[in-house]
C-alpha atoms as a PDB file:
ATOM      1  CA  UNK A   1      -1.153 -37.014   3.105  1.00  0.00           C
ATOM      2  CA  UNK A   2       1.528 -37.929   0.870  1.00  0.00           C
ATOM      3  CA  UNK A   3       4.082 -35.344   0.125  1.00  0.00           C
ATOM      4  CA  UNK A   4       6.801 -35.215  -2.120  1.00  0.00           C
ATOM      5  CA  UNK A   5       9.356 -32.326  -0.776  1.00  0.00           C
ATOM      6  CA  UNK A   6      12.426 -31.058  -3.593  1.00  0.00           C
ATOM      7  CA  UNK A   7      15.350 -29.896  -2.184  1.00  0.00           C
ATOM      8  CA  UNK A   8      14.184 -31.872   1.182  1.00  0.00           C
ATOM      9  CA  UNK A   9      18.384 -32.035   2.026  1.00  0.00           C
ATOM     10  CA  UNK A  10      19.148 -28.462   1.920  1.00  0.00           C
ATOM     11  CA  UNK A  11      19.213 -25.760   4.827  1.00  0.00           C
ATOM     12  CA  UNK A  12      15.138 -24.869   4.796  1.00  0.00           C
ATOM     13  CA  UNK A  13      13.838 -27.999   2.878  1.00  0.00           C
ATOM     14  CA  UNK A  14      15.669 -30.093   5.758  1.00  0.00           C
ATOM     15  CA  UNK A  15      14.287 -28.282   8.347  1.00  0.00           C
ATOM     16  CA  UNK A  16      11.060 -28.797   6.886  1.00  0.00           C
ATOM     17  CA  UNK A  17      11.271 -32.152   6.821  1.00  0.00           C
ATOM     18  CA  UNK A  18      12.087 -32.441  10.772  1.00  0.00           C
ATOM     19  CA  UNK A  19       9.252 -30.239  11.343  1.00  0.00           C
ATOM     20  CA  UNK A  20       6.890 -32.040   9.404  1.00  0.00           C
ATOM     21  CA  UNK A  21       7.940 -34.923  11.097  1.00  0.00           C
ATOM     22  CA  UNK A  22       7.863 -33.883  14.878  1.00  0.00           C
ATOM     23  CA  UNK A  23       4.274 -32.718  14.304  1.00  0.00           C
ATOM     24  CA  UNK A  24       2.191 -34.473  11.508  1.00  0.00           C
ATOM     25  CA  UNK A  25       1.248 -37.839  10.310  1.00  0.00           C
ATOM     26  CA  UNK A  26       2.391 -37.571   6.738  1.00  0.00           C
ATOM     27  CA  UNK A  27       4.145 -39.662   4.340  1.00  0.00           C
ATOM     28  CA  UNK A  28       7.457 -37.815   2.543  1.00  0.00           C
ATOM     29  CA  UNK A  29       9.344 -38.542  -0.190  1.00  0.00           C
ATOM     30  CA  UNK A  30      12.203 -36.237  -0.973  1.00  0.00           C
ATOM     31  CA  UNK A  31      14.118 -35.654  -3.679  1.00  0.00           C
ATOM     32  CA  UNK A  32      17.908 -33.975  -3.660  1.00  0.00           C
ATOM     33  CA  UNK A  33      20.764 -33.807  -6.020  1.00  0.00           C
ATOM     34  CA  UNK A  34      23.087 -33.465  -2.568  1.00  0.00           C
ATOM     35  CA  UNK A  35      24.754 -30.399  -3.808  1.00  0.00           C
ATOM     36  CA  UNK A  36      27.608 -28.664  -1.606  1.00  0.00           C
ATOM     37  CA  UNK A  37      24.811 -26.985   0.520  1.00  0.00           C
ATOM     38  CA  UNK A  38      23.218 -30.404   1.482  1.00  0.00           C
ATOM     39  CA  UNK A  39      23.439 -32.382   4.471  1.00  0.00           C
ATOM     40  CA  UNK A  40      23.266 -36.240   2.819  1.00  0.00           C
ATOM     41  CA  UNK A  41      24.146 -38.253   6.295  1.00  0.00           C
ATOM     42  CA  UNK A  42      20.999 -36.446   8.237  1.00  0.00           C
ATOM     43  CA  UNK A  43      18.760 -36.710   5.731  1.00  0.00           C
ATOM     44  CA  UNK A  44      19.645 -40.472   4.863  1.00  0.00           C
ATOM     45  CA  UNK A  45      19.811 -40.731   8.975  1.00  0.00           C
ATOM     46  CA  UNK A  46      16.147 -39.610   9.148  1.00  0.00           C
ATOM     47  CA  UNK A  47      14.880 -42.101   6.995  1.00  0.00           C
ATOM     48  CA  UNK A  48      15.140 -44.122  10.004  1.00  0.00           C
ATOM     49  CA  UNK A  49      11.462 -43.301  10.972  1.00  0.00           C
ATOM     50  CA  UNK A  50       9.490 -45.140   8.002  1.00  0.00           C
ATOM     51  CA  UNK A  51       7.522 -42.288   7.109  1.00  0.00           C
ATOM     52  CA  UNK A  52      10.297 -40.822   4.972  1.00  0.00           C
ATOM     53  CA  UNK A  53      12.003 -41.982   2.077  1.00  0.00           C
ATOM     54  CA  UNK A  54      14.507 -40.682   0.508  1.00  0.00           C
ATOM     55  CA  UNK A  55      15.774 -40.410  -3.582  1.00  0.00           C
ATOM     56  CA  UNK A  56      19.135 -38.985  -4.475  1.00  0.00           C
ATOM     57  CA  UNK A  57      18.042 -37.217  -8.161  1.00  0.00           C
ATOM     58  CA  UNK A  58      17.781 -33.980  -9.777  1.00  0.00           C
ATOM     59  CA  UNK A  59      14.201 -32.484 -10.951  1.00  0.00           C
ATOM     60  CA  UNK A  60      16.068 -31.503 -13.811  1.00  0.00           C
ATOM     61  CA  UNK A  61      16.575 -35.117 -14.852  1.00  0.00           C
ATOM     62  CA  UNK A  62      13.482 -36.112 -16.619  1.00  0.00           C
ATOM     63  CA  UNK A  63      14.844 -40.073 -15.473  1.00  0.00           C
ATOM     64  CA  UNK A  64      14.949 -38.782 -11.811  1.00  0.00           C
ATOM     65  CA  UNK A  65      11.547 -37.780 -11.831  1.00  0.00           C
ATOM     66  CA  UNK A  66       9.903 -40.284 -13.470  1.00  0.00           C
ATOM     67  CA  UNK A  67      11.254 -42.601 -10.176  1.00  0.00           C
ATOM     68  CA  UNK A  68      10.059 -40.216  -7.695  1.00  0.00           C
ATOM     69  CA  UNK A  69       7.061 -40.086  -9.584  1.00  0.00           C
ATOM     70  CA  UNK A  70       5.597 -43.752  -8.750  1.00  0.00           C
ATOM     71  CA  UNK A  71       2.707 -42.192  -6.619  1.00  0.00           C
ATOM     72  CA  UNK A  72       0.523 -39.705  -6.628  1.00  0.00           C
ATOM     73  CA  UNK A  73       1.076 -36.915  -4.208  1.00  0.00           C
ATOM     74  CA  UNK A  74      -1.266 -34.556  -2.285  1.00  0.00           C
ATOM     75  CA  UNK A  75       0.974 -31.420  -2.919  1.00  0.00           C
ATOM     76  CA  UNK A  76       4.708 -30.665  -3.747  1.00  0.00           C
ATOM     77  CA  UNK A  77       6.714 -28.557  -1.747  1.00  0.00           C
ATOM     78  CA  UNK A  78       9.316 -26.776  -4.025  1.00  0.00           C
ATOM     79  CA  UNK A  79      12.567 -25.828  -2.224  1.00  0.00           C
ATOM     80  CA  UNK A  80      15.381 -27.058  -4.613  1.00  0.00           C
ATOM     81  CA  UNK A  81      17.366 -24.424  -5.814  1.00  0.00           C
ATOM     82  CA  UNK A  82      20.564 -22.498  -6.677  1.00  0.00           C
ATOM     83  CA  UNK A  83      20.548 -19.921  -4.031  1.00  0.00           C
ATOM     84  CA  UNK A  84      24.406 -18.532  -3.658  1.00  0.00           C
ATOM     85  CA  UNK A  85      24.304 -14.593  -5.014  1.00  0.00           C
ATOM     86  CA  UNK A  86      28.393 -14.847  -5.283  1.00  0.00           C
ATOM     87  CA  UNK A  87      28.183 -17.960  -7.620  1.00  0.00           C
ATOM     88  CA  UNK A  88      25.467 -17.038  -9.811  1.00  0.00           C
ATOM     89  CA  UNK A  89      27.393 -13.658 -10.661  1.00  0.00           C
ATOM     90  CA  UNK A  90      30.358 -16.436 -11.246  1.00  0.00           C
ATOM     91  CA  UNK A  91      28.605 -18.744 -13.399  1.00  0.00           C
ATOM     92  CA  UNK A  92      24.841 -18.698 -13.364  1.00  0.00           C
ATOM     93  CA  UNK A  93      23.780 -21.878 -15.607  1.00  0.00           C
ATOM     94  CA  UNK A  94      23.283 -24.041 -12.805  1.00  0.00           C
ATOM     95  CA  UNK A  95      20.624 -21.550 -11.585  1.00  0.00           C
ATOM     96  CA  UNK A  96      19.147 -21.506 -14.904  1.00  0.00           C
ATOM     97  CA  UNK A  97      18.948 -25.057 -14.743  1.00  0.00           C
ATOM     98  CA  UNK A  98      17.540 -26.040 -11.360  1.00  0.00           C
ATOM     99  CA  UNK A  99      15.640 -23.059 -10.508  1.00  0.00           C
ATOM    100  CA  UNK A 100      13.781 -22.272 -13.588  1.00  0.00           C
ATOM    101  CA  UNK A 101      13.761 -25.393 -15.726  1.00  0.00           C
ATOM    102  CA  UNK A 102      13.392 -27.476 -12.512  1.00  0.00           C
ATOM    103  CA  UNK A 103      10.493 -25.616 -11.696  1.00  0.00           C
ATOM    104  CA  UNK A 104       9.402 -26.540 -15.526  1.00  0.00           C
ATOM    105  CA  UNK A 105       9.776 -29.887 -14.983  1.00  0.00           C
ATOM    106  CA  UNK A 106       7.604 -30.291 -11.711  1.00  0.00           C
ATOM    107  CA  UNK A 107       4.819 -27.881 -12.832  1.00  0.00           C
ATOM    108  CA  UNK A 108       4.413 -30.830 -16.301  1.00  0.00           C
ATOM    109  CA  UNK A 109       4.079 -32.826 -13.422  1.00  0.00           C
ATOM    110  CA  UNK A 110       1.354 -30.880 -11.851  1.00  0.00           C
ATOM    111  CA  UNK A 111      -0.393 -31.073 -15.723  1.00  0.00           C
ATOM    112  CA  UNK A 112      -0.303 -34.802 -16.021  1.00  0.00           C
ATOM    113  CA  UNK A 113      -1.996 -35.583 -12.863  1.00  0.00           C
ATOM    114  CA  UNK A 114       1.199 -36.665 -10.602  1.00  0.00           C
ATOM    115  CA  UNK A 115       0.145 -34.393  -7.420  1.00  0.00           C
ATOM    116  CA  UNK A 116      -2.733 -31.898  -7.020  1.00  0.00           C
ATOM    117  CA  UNK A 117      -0.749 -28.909  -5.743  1.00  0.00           C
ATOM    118  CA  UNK A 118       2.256 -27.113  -5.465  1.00  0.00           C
ATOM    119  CA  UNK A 119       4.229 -24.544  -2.947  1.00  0.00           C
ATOM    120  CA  UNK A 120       6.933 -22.915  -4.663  1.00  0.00           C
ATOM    121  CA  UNK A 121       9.292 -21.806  -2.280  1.00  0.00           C
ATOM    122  CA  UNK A 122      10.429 -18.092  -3.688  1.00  0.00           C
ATOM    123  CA  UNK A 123      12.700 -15.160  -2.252  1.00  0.00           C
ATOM    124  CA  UNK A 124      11.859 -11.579  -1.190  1.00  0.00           C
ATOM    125  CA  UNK A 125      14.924 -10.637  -3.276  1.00  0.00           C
ATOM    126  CA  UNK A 126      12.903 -11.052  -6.474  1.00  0.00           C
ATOM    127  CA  UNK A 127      11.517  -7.678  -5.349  1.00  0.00           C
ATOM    128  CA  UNK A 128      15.071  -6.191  -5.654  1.00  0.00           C
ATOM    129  CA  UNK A 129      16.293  -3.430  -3.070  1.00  0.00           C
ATOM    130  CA  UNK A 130      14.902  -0.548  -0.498  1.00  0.00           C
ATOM    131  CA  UNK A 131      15.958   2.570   0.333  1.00  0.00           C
ATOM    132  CA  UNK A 132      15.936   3.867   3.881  1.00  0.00           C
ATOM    133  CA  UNK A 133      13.221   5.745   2.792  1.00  0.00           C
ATOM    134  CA  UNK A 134      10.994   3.773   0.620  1.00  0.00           C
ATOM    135  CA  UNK A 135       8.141   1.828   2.569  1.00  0.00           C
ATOM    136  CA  UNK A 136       8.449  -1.852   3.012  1.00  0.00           C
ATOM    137  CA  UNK A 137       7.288  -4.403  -0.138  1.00  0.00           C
ATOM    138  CA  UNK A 138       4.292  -5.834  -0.737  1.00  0.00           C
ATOM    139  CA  UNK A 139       2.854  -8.563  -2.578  1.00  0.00           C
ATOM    140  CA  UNK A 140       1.858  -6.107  -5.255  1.00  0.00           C
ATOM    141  CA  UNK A 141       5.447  -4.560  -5.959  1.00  0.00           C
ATOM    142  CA  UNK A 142       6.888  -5.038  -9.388  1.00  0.00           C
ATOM    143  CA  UNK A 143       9.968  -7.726  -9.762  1.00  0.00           C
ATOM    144  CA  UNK A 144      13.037  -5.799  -9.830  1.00  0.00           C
ATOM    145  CA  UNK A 145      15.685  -8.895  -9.325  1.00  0.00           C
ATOM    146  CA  UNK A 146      19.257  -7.408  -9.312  1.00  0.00           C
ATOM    147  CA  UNK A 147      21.669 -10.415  -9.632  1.00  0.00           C
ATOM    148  CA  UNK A 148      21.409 -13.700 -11.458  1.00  0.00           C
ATOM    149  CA  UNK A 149      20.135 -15.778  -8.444  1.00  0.00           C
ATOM    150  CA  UNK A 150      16.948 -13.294  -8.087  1.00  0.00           C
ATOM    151  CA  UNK A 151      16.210 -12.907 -11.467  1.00  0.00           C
ATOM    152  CA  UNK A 152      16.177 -16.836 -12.228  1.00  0.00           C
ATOM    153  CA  UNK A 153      13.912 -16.983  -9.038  1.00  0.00           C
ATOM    154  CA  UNK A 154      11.653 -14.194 -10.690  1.00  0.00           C
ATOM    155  CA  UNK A 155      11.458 -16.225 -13.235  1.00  0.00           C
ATOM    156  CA  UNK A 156      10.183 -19.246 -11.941  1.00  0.00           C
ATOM    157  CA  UNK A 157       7.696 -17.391  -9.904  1.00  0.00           C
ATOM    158  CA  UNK A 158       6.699 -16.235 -13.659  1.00  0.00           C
ATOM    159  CA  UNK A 159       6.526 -19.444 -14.487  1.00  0.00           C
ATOM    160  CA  UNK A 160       4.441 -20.855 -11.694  1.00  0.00           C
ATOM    161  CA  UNK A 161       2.205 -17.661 -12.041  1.00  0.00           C
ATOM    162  CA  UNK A 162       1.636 -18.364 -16.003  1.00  0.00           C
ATOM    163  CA  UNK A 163       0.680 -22.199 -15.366  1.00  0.00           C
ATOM    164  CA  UNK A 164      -2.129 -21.256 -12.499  1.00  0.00           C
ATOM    165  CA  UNK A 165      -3.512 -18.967 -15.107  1.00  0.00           C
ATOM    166  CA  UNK A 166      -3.213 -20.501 -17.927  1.00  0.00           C
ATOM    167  CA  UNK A 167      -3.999 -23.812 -17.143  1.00  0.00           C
ATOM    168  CA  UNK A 168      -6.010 -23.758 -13.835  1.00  0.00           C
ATOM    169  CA  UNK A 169      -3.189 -25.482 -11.725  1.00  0.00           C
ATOM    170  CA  UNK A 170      -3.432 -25.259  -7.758  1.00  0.00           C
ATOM    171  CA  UNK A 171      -0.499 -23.448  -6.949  1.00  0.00           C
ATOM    172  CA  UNK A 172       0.835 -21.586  -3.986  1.00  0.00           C
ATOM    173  CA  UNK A 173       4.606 -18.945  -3.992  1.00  0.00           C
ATOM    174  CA  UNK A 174       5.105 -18.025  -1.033  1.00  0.00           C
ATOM    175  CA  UNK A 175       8.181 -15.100  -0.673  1.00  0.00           C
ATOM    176  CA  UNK A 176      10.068 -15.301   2.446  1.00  0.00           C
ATOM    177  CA  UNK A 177      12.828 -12.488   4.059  1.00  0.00           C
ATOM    178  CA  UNK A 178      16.126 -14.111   4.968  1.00  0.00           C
ATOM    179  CA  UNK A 179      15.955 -17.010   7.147  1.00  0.00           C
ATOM    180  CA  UNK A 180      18.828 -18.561   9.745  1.00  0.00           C
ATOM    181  CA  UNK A 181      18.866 -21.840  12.069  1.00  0.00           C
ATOM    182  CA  UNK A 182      20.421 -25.023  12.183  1.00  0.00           C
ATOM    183  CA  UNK A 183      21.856 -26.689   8.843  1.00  0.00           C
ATOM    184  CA  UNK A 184      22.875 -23.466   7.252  1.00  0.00           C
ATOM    185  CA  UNK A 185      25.482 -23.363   4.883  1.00  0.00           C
ATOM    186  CA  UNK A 186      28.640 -21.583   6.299  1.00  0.00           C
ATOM    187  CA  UNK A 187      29.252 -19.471   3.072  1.00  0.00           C
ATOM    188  CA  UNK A 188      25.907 -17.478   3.862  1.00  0.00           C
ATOM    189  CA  UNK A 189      26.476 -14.139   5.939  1.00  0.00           C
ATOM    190  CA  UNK A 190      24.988 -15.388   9.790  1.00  0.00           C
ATOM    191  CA  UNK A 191      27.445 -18.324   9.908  1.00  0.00           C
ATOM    192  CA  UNK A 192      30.271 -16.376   8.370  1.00  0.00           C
ATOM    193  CA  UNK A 193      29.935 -13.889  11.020  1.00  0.00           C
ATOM    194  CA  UNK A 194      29.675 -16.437  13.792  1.00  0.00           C
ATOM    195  CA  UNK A 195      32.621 -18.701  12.172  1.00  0.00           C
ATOM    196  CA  UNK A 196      34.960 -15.659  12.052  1.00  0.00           C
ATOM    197  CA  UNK A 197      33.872 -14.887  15.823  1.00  0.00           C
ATOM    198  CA  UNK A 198      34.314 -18.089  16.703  1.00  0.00           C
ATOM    199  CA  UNK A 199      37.728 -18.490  15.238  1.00  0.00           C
ATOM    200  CA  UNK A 200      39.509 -15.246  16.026  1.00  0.00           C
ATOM    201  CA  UNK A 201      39.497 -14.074  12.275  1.00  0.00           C
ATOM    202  CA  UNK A 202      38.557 -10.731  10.856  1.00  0.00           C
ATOM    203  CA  UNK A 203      34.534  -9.902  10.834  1.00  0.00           C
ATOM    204  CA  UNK A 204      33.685  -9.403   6.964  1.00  0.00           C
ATOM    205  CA  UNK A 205      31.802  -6.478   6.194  1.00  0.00           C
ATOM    206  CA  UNK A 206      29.542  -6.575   3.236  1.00  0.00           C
ATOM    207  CA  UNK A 207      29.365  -3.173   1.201  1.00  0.00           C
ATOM    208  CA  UNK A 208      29.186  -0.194   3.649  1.00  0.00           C
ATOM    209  CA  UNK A 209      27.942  -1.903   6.736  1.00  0.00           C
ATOM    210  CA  UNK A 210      24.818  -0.132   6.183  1.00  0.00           C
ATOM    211  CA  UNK A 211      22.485  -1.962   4.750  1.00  0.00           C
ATOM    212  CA  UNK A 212      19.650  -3.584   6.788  1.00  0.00           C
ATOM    213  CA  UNK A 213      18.222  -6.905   6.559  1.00  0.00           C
ATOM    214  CA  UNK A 214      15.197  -8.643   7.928  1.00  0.00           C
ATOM    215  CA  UNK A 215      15.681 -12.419   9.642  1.00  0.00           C
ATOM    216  CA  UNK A 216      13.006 -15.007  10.189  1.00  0.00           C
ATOM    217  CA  UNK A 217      13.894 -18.314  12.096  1.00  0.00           C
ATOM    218  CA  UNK A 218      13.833 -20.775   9.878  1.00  0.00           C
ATOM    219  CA  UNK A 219      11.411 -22.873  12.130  1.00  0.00           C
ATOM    220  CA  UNK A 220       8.821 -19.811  11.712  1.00  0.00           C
ATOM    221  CA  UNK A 221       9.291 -20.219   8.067  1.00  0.00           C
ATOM    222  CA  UNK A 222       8.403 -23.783   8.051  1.00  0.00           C
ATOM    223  CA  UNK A 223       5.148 -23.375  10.192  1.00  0.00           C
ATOM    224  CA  UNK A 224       4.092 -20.749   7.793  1.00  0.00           C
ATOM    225  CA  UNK A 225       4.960 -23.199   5.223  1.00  0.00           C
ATOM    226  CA  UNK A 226       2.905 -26.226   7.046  1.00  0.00           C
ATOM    227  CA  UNK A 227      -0.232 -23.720   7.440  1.00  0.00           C
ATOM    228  CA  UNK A 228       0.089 -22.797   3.679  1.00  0.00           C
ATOM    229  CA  UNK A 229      -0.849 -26.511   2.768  1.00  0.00           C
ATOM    230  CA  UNK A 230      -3.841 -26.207   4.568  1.00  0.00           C
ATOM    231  CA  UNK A 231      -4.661 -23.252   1.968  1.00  0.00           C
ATOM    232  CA  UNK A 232      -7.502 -23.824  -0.963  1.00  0.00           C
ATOM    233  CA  UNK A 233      -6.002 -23.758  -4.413  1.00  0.00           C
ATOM    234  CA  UNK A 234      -4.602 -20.689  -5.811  1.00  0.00           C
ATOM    235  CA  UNK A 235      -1.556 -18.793  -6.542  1.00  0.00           C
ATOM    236  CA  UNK A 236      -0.917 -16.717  -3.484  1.00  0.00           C
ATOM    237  CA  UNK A 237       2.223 -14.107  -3.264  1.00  0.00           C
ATOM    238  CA  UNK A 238       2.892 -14.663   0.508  1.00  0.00           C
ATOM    239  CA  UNK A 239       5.623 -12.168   2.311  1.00  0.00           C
ATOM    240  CA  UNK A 240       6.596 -14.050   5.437  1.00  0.00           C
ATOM    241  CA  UNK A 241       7.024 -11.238   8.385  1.00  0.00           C
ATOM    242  CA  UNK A 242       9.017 -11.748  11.160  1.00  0.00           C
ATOM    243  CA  UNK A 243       6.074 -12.456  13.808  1.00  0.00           C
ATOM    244  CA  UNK A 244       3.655 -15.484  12.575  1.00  0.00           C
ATOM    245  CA  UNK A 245       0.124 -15.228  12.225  1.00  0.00           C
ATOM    246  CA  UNK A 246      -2.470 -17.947  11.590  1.00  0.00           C
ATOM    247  CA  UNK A 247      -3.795 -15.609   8.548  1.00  0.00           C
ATOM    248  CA  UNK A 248      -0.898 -17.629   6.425  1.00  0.00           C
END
């Protein structure tokens, strides 16, 4: 299988790429911009085992896709995105950019025939916030994003959503809780905790201190992930719980 991974430098979409390569056969090609949140010396480092290869580009450059484009793939696996709630509230055309019109971009490749599926890698926070008293979402609750990182996610899911019904396209979203692990950037809230600890400066507390917040390891995430390849064609809303199960 021949798989062409987006965002294959980044905190999940690198630790997808060591997973897929610890425990399957397949050929990768990944494609990153190598924004602040990438890791460019592991990724180049793991191109070491011949099975990977690895293009510096942006899937919002139509040029940059038309070189990672010289095969055709089995599926894409869509992690590339803007994903920093503090700097899309800053300046959110960079999310615009790579998370919706990227997603654009790869699903006209999807319609031309340059791979046969997709998994678009979304966000529980497209579903917005819980009380303490409100049950837990589903895959049937309405989008309710509440910053400009969410809501350009919502809309890509949109996206992805309209495509598969309007034009038949094997596609896959799959909505995951938070995730932690190795190769996470230190400006999200587990490594800022652990930094601070670490470094005998002052614990930051977000809001109230109250809120609650579900974790998956990031390795979980990428076996549910590797399973949802496996899938038949169709656009699936996937929740990713804390405890595995083969269902995904």
């Amino acid at each position: 299988m021949n798989l062409l991974i987006t965002g294959g430098a980044g905190f999940i979409g690198l630790n997808f790429v060591h997973y897929l390569l610890k425990n399957t056969l397949y050929n990768i090609t990944v494609i990153d911009s190598l924004t602040y949140a990438s890791h460019p010396k592991v990724i180049r480092a793991l191109t070491s085992d011949s099975r990977l290869r690895f293009i510096k580009g942006s899937i919002v450059n139509e040029k940059d896709l038309e070189t990672v484009m010289d095969q055709q793939y089995e599926a894409i696996v869509h992690f590339a995105a803007e994903s920093h709630v503090d700097n899309s509230i800053q300046n959110a055309d960079k999310f615009i950019q790579t998370n919706i019109v990227g997603t654009y971009q790869l699903l006209q490749q999807l319609i031309i025939g340059n791979a046969k599926k997709m998994i678009h890698i979304s966000t529980d926070e497209v579903y917005g916030t819980l009380s303490s008293t409100q049950q837990p979402f589903t895959e049937q609750s309405p989008l309710s994003p509440n910053n400009p990182y969410s809501a350009t996610k919502a809309s890509s899911d949109l996206l992805v959503r309209s495509y598969y019904e309007t034009f038949k396209l094997p596609l896959i979203t799959t909505r995951c809780s938070n995730n932690f692990g190795p190769f996470q950037n230190i400006e999200k809230f587990i490594p800022t905790i652990v930094y601070s600890a670490f470094n005998n400066k002052n614990i930051p507390v977000y809001g109230n201190g109250l809120q609650i917040r579900d974790w998956l390891f990031v390795e979980d995430h990428c076996k549910a992930i590797s399973l949802s390849l496996k899938k038949e064609h169709s656009v699936k809303f996937i929740i990713l719980a804390e405890v595995m199960k083969e269902k995904y």
